[in-house]
Protein backbone atom coordinates (compact mmCIF):
# COMPACT_ATOMS: atom_id res chain seq x y z
CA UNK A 1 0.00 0.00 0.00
CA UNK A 2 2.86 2.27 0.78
CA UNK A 3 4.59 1.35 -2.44
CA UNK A 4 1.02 2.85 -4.40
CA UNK A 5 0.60 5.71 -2.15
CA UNK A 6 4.61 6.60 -2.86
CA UNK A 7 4.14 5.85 -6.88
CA UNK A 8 0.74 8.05 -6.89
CA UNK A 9 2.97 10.97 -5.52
CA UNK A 10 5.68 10.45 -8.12
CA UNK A 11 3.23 10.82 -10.99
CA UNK A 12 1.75 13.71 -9.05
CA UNK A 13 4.71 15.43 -9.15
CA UNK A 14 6.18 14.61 -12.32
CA UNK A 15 2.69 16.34 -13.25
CA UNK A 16 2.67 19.21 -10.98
CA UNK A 17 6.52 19.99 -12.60
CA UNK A 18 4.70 19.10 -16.39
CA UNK A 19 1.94 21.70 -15.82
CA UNK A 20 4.48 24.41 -14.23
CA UNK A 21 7.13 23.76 -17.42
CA UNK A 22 3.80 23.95 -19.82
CA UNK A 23 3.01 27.47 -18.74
CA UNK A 24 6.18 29.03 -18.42
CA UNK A 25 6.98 28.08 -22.12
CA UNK A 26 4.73 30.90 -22.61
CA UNK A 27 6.60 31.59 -26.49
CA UNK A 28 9.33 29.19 -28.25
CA UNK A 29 11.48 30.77 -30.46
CA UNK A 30 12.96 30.05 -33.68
CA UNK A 31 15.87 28.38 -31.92
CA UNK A 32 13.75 26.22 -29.92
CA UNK A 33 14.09 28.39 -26.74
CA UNK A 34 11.17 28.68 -24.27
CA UNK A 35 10.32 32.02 -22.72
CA UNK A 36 8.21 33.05 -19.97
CA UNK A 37 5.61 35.01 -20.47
CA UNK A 38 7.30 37.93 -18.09
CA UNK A 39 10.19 37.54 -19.73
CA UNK A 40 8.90 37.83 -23.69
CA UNK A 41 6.39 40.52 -22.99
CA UNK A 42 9.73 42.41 -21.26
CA UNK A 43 11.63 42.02 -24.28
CA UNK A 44 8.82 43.43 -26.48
CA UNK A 45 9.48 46.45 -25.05
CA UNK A 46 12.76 46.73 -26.93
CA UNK A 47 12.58 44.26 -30.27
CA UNK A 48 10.28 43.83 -32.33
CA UNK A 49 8.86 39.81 -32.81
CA UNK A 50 11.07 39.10 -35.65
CA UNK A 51 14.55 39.25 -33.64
CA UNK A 52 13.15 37.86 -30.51
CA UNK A 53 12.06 34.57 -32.65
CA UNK A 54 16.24 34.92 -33.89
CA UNK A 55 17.89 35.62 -30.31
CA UNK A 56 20.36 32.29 -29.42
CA UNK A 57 21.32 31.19 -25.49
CA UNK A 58 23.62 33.92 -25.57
CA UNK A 59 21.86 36.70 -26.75
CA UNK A 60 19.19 36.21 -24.41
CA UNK A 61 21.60 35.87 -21.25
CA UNK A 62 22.54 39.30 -21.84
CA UNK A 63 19.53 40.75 -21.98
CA UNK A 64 17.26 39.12 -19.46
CA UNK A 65 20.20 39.43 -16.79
CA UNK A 66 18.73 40.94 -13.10
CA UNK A 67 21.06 42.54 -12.11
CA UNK A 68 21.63 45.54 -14.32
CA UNK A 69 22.16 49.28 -12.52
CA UNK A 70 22.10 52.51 -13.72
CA UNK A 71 25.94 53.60 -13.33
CA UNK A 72 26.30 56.72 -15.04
CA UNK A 73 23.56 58.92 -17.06
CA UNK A 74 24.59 62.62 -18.74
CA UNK A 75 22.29 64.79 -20.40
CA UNK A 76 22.09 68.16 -21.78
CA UNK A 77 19.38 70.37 -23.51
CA UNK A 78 20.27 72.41 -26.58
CA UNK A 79 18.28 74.78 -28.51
CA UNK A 80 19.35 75.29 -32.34
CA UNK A 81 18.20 78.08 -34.19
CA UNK A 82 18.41 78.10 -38.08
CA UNK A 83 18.74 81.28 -40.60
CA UNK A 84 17.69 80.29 -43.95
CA UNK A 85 17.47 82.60 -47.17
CA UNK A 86 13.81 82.54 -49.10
CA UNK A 87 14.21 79.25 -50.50
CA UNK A 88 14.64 77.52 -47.45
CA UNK A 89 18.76 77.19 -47.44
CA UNK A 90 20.23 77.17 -44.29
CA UNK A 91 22.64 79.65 -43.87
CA UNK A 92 23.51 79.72 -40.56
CA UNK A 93 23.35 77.62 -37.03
CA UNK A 94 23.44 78.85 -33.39
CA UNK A 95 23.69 75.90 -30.67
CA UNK A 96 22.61 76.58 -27.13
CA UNK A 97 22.70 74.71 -24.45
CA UNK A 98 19.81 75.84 -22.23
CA UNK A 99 18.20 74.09 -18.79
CA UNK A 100 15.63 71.70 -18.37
CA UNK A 101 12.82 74.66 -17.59
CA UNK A 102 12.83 76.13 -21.04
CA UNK A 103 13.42 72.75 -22.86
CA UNK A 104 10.22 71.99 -21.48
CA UNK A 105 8.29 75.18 -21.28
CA UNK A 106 9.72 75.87 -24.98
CA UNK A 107 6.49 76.16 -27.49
CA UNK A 108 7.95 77.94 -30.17
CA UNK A 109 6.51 76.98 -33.46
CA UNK A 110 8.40 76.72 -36.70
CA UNK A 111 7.34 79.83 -38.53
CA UNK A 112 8.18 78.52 -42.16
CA UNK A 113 6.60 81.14 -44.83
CA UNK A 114 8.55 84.08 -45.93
CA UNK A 115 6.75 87.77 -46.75
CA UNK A 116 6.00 88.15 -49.90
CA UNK A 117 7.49 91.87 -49.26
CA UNK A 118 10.70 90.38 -48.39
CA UNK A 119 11.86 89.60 -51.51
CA UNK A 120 14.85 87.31 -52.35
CA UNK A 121 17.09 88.72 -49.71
CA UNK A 122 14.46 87.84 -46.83
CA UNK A 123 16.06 85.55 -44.25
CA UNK A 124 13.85 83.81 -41.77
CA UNK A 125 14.44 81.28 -38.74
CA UNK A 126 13.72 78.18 -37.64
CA UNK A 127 14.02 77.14 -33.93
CA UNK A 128 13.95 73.09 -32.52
CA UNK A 129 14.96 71.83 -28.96
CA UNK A 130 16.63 68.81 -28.32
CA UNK A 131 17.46 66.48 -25.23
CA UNK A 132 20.52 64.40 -25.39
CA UNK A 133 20.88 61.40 -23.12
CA UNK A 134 23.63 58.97 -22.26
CA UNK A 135 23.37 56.22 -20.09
CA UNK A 136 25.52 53.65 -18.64
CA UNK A 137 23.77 50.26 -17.18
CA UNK A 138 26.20 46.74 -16.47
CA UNK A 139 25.16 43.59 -15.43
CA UNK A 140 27.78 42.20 -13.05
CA UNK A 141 26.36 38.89 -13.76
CA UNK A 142 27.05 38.66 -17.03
CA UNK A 143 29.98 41.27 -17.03
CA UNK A 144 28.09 43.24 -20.15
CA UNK A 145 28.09 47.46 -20.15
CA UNK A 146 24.90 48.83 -21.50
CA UNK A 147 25.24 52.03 -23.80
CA UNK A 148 21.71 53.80 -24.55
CA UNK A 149 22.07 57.03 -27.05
CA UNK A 150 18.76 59.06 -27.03
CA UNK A 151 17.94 62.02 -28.71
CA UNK A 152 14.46 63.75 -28.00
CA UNK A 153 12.89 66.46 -30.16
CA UNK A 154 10.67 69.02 -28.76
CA UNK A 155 10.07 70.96 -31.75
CA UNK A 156 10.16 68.75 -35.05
CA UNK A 157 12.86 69.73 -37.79
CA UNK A 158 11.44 71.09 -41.03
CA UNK A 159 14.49 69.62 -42.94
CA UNK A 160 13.74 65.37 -42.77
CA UNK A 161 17.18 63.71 -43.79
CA UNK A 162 20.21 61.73 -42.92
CA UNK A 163 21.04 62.39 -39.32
CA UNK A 164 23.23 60.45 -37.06
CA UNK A 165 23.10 58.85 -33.59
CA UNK A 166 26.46 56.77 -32.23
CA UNK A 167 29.08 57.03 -29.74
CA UNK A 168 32.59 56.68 -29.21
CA UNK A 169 35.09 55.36 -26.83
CA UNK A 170 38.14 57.68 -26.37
CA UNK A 171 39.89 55.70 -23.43
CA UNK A 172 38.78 52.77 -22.07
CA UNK A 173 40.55 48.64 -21.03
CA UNK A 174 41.38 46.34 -23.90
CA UNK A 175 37.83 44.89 -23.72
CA UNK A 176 36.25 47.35 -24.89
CA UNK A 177 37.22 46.99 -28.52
CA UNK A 178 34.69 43.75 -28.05
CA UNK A 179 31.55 45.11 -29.37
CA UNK A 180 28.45 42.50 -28.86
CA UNK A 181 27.44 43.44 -32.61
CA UNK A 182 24.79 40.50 -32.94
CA UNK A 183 21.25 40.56 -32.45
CA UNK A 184 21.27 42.61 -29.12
CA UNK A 185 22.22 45.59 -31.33
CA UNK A 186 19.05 47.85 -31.72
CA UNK A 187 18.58 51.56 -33.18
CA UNK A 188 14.68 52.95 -33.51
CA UNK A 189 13.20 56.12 -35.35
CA UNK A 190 10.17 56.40 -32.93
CA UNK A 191 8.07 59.26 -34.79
CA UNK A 192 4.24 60.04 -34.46
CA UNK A 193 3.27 57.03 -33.01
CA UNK A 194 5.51 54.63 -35.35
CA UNK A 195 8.99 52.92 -34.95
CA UNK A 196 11.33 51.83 -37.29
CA UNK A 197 13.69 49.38 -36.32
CA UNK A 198 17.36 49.01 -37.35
CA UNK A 199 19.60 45.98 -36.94
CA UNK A 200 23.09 46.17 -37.09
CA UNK A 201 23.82 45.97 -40.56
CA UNK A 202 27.66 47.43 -42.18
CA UNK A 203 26.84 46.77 -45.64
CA UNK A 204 26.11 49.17 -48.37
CA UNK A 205 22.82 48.80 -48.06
CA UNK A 206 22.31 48.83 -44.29
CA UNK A 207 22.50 52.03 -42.08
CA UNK A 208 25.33 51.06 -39.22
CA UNK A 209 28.58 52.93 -39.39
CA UNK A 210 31.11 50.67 -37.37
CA UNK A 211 35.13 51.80 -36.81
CA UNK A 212 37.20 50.21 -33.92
CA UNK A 213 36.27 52.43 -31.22
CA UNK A 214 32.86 54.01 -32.66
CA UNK A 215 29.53 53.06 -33.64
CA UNK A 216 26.96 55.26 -35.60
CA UNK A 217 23.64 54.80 -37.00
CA UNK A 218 22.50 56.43 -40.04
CA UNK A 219 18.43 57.32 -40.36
CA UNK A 220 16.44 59.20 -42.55
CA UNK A 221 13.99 60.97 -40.79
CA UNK A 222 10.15 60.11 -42.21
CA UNK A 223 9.21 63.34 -44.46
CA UNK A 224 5.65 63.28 -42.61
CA UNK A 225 6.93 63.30 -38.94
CA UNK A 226 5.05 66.41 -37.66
CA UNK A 227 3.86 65.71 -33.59
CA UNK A 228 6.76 63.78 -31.89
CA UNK A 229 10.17 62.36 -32.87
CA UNK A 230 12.49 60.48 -30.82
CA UNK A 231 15.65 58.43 -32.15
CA UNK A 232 17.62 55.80 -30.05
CA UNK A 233 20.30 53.31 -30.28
CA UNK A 234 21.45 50.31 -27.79
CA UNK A 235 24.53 48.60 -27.81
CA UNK A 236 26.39 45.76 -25.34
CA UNK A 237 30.17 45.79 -24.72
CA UNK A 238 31.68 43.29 -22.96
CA UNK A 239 33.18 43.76 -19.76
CA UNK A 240 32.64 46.46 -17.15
CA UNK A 241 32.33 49.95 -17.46
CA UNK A 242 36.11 50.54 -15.08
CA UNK A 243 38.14 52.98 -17.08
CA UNK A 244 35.84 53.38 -19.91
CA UNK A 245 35.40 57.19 -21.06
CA UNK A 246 32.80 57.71 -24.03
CA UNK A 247 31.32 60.23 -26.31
CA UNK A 248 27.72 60.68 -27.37
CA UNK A 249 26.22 62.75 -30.27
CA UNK A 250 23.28 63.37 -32.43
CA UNK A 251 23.48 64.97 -35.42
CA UNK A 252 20.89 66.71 -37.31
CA UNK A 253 21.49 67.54 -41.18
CA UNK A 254 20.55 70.22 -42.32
CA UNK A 255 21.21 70.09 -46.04
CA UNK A 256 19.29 68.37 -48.28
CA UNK A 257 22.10 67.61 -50.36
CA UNK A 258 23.03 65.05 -47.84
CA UNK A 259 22.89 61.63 -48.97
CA UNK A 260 23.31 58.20 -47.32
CA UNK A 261 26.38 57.76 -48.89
CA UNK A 262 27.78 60.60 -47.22
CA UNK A 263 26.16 60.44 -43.88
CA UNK A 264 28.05 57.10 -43.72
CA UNK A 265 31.27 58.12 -44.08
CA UNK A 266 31.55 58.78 -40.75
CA UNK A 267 34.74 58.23 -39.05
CA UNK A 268 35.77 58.08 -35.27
CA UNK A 269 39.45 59.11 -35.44
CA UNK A 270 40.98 61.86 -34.08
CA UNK A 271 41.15 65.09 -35.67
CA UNK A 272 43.51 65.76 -38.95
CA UNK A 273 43.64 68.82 -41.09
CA UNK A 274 39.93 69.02 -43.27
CA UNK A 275 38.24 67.25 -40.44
CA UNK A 276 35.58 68.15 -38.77
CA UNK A 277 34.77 66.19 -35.55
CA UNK A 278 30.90 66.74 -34.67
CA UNK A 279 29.35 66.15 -31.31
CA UNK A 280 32.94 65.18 -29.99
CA UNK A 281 32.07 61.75 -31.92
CA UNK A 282 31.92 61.95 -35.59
CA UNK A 283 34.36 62.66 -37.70
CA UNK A 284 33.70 63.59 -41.26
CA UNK A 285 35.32 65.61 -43.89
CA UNK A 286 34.81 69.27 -43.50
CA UNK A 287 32.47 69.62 -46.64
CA UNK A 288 30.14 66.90 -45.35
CA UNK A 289 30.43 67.78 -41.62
CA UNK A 290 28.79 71.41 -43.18
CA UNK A 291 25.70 69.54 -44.05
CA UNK A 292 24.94 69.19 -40.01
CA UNK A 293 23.70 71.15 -37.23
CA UNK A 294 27.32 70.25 -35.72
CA UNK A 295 25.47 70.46 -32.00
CA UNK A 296 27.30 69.26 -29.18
CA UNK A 297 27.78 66.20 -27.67
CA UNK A 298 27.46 64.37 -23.95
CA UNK A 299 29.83 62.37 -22.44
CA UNK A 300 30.82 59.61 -19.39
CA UNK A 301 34.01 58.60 -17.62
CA UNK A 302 34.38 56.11 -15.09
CA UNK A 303 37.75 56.29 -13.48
CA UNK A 304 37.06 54.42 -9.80
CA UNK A 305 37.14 50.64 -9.92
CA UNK A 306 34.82 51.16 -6.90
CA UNK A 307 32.05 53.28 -8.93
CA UNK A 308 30.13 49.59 -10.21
């Protein structure tokens, strides 16, 4: 009887374990690997379906560690006020850096119609705000530093081009030069309501600038963007953030003559006679570097072993 009782608690659990496995495989991927539904809903938030169906073991390690914390965070506000001729050129920029009160008491609307009375000498101007964010997270667990680039527009552009988003590592230990570059990369355009998603892609047709110690990603702002704008990029590094001094920018072009072509030719070298280096990050020939707003950058250092 004891030997029934004992088997009837066996099954019971082998059950009880069956039932619990069955509805935490809440989504399989294409790799075969369960997720919870906690866990896939959390990563939703970031990816979209399609590279959450490609993440490996790995992949999702990094990103579903617990133990990430905020270690460093540096933003600035900056309003940039254009002069343009008649026809809409810009002919000059003015960069500001200005406090968190009038970023967000700022309503200025973009006044884009010349006087007729004017004539083809009027000039006119154009004024946007933007915020500027870089923030450090690391997961001791999985000894991974966490880079999030943000730039947030408060008064939409009228000129919808190739701008820029990266960073850049100016000091940092040898581990650093180990980008994760995989499927844990993401970049979004979040405009109106919509996001686009980038991957990282290097190739002539994709959008990711990539040196040793920089990453940038390319986007063309969406012509009909007209109520809110935001554009951010993600990126892991292995190892921790100890010694590790970085660079962030966002640049906005300006010039319609701006093509992809050119906004990729981004460099993150130091500077050299016809260089320009924009933001503190990007370095690009001094005809091309023209074609941007050439607005400052934001930067981190972490110089005490103790400060993670």
């Amino acid at each position: 009887m004891k030997k029934i009782i004992l088997n009837l608690l066996v099954v019971f659990c082998l059950l009880a374990v069956s039932n619990v496995e069955a509805k935490e495989a809440y989504y399989v991927n294409d790799n075969g690997i369960s997720l919870t539904e906690d866990n896939y809903k959390y990563l939703l938030n970031d990816y979209p379906k399609e590279s959450i169906s490609k993440f490996t073991k790995e992949d999702l390690r990094i990103l579903l560690a617990p133990d990430y914390k905020e270690v460093g965070n540096a933003e600035k506000y900056y309003k940039v006020t254009y002069t343009k001729n008649a026809k809409g050129v810009v002919l000059n920029t003015d960069t500001k850096e200005v406090g968190q009160k009038e970023y967000l008491n700022s309503i200025v609307s973009n006044s884009l119609q010349t006087k007729s009375s004017c004539g083809t000498n009027c000039v006119y101007y154009e004024t946007t705000y933007k915020k500027l964010t870089l923030t450090i997270n690391y997961g001791a667990s999985v000894s991974v530093t966490k880079i999030d680039v943000k730039n947030e527009w408060k008064i939409i552009p009228a000129v919808k081009t190739f701008d820029i988003i990266g960073f850049k590592i100016t000091s940092s230990n040898a581990s650093y030069w180990l980008f994760n570059t995989g499927a844990t990369y993401i970049a979004k355009q979040i405009y109106d309501g919509n996001t686009i998603n980038y991957d990282y892609d290097t190739s002539s047709s994709g959008n990711t600038v990539r040196n040793v110690n920089g990453v940038g990603q390319v986007m063309d702002i969406v012509n009909t963007t007209s109520s809110s704008l935001k554009n951010t990029m993600t990126m892991y590094l292995w190892g921790s953030p100890d010694g590790l001094s970085i660079n962030a920018s966002y640049q906005h072009a300006t010039n319609t003559s701006i093509t992809k072509t050119k906004a990729k030719s981004a460099s993150f070298g130091s500077s050299a006679s016809g260089y320009t280096i924009l933001g503190s990050t990007f370095k690009y020939t001094n005809t091309i570097a023209n074609y941007y707003d050439k607005m400052p950058g934001v930067s981190l250092s972490f110089t005490d072993p103790y400060q993670v």
